[in-house]
Protein backbone atom coordinates (compact mmCIF):
# COMPACT_ATOMS: atom_id res chain seq x y z
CA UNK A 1 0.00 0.00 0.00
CA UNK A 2 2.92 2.18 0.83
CA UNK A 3 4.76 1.85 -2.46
CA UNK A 4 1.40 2.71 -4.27
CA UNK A 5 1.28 5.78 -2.81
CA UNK A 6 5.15 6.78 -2.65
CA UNK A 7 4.15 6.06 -6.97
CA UNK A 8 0.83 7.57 -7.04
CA UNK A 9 2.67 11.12 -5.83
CA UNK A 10 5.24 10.72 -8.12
CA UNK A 11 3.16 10.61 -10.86
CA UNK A 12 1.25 13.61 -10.09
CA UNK A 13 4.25 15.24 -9.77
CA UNK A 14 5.17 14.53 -13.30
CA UNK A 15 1.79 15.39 -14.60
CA UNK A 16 1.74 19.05 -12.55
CA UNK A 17 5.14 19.52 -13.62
CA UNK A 18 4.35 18.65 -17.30
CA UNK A 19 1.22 20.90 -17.05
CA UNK A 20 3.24 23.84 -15.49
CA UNK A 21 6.26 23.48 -18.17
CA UNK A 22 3.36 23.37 -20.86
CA UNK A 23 1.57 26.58 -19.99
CA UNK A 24 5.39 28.09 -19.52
CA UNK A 25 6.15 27.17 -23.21
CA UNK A 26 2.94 28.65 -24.35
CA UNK A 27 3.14 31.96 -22.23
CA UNK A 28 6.59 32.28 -24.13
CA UNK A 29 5.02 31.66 -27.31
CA UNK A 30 2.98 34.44 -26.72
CA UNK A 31 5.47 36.54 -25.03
CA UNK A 32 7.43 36.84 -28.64
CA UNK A 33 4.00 37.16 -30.17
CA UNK A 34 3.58 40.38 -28.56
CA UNK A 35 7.61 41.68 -28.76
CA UNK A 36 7.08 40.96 -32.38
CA UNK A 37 4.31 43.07 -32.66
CA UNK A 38 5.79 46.12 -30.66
CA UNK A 39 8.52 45.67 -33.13
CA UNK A 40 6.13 46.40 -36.07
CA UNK A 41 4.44 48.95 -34.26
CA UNK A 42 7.58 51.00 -33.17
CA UNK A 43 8.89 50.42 -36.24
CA UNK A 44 5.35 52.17 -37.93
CA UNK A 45 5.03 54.77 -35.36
CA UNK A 46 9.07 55.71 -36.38
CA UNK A 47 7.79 55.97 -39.70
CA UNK A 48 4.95 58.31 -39.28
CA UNK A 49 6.62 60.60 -37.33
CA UNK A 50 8.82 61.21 -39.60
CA UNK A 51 6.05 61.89 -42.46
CA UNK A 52 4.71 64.03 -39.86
CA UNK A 53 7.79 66.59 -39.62
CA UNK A 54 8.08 66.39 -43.10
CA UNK A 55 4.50 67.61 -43.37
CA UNK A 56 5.46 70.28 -40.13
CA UNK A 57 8.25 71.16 -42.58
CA UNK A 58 5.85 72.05 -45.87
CA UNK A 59 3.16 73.37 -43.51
CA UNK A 60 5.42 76.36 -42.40
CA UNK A 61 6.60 77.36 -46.02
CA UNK A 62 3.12 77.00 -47.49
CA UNK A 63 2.74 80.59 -46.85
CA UNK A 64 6.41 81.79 -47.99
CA UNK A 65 6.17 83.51 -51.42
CA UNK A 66 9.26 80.88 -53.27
CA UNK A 67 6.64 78.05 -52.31
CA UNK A 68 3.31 79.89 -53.62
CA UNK A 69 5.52 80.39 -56.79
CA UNK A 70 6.73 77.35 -56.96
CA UNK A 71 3.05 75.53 -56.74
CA UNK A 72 1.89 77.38 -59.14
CA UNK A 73 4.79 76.69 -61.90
CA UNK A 74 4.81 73.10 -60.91
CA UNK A 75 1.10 72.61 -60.86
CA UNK A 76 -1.04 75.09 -62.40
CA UNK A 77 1.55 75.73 -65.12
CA UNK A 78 0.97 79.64 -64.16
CA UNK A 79 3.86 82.42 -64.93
CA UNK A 80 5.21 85.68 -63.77
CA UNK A 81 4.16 88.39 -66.24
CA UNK A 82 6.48 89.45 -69.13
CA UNK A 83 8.41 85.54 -68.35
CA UNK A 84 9.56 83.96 -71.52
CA UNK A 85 8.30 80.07 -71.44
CA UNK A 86 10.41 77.91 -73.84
CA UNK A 87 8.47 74.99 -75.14
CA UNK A 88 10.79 72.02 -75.78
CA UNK A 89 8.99 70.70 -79.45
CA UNK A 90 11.55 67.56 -79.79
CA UNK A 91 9.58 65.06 -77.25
């Protein structure tokens, strides 16, 4: 009777231990789960901050006169008065 139960709480050491080493291996599983994802995420916030300043960097020359000018070359295809505009035929 004795040696049954010296065997019986070995085994359910084993199985506890096996169930505690289990739920270790999947909280660690997890655990790089979620540093991966920080990664990604710190990696994305990085990134739009520094579209942000580049956007804080247009936002204060919008106003400037060299910017307004430049806009409206570049995309309106509008001129100073009395400026010479060469059209290049040969394309």
């Amino acid at each position: 009777m004795k040696l049954i139960k010296k065997h019986y709480k070995k085994v359910l050491l084993i199985i506890v231990a096996a169930y505690v080493v289990s739920i270790l291996m999947s909280q660690q599983k997890m655990l790089n789960s979620y540093n991966a994802e920080i990664k990604s995420y710190s990696a994305q916030i990085e990134k739009e901050e520094n579209t942000n300043k580049d956007l804080n960097k247009i936002k204060e020359n919008v106003n400037s006169p060299e910017y307004i000018e430049q806009m409206a070359r570049e995309k309106l295809g509008m001129y100073l008065p009395n400026e010479r505009v060469y059209i290049d035929i040969g394309k």
